[in-house]
Protein backbone atom coordinates (compact mmCIF):
# COMPACT_ATOMS: atom_id res chain seq x y z
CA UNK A 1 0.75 6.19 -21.96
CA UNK A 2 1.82 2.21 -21.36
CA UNK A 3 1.90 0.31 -18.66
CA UNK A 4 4.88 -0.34 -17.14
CA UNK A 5 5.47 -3.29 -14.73
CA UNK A 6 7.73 -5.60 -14.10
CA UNK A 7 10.26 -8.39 -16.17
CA UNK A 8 8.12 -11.05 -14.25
CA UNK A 9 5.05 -10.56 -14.96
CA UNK A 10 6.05 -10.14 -19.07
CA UNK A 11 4.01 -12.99 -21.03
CA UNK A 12 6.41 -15.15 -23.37
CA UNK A 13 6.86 -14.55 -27.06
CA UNK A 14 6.44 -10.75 -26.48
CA UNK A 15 9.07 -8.00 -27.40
CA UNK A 16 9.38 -5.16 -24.66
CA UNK A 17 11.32 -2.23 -23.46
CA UNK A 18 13.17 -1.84 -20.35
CA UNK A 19 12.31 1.45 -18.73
CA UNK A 20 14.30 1.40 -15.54
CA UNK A 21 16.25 -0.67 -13.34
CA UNK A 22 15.26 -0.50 -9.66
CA UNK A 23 17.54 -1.75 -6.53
CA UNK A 24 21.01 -0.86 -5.05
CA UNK A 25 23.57 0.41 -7.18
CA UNK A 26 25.45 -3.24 -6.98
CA UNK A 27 22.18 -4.40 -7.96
CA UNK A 28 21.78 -2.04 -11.10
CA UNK A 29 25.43 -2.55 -12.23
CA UNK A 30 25.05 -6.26 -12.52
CA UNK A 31 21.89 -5.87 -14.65
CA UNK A 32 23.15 -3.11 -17.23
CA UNK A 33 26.40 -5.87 -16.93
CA UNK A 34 24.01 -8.57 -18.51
CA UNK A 35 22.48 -5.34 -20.91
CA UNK A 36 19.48 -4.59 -19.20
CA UNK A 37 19.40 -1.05 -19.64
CA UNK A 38 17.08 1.81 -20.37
CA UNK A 39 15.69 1.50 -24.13
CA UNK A 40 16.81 -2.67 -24.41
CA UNK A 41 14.55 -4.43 -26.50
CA UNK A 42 14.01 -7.89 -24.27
CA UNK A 43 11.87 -11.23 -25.20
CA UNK A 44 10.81 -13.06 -22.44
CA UNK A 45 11.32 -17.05 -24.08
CA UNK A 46 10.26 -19.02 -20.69
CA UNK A 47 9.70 -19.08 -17.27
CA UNK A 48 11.61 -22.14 -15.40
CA UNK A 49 11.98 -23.50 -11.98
CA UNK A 50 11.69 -19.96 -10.73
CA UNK A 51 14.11 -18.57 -13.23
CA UNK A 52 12.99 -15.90 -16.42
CA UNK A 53 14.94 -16.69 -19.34
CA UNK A 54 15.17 -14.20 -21.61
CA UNK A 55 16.48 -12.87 -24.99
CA UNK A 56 18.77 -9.52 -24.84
CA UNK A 57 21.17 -8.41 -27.07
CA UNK A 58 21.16 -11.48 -29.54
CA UNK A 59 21.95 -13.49 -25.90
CA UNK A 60 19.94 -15.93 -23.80
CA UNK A 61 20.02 -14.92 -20.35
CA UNK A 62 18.74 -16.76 -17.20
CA UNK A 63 17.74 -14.26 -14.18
CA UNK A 64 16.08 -15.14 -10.93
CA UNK A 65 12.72 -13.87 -10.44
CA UNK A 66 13.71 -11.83 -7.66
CA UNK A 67 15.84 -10.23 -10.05
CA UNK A 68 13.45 -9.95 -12.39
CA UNK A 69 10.90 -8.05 -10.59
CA UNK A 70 13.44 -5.21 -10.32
CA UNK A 71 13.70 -4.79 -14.13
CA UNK A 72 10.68 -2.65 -15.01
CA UNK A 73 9.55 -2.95 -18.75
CA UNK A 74 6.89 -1.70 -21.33
């Protein structure tokens, strides 16, 4: 079984899976919007001035890190 936590916590350089998106359905909708959704390969590239920036769907995508801890990866 692996360990699933959250978009956060994801070291840099790494490819993972989202498993779920957690928070209200305005929340969720403005994720899967920006293509977090279940079965999305992600890359987390950096972590800046409290902001993840990521790799997802051949985009680079800056989300807060409140809004990261609500994406929940493998």
């Amino acid at each position: 079984m692996q360990n699933i936590f959250p978009l956060s916590m994801a070291s840099p350089g790494k490819e993972i899976t989202v498993s779920a998106i957690h928070g209200r359905d305005d929340t969720k909708r403005f994720l899967e919007n920006l293509g977090f959704i279940e079965g999305a390969q992600v890359t987390v590239i950096s972590e800046l001035g409290g902001n993840v920036i990521v790799n997802i769907k051949d985009s680079r995508i800056a989300i807060s890190k409140t809004m990261a801890t609500r994406v929940l990866v493998n």
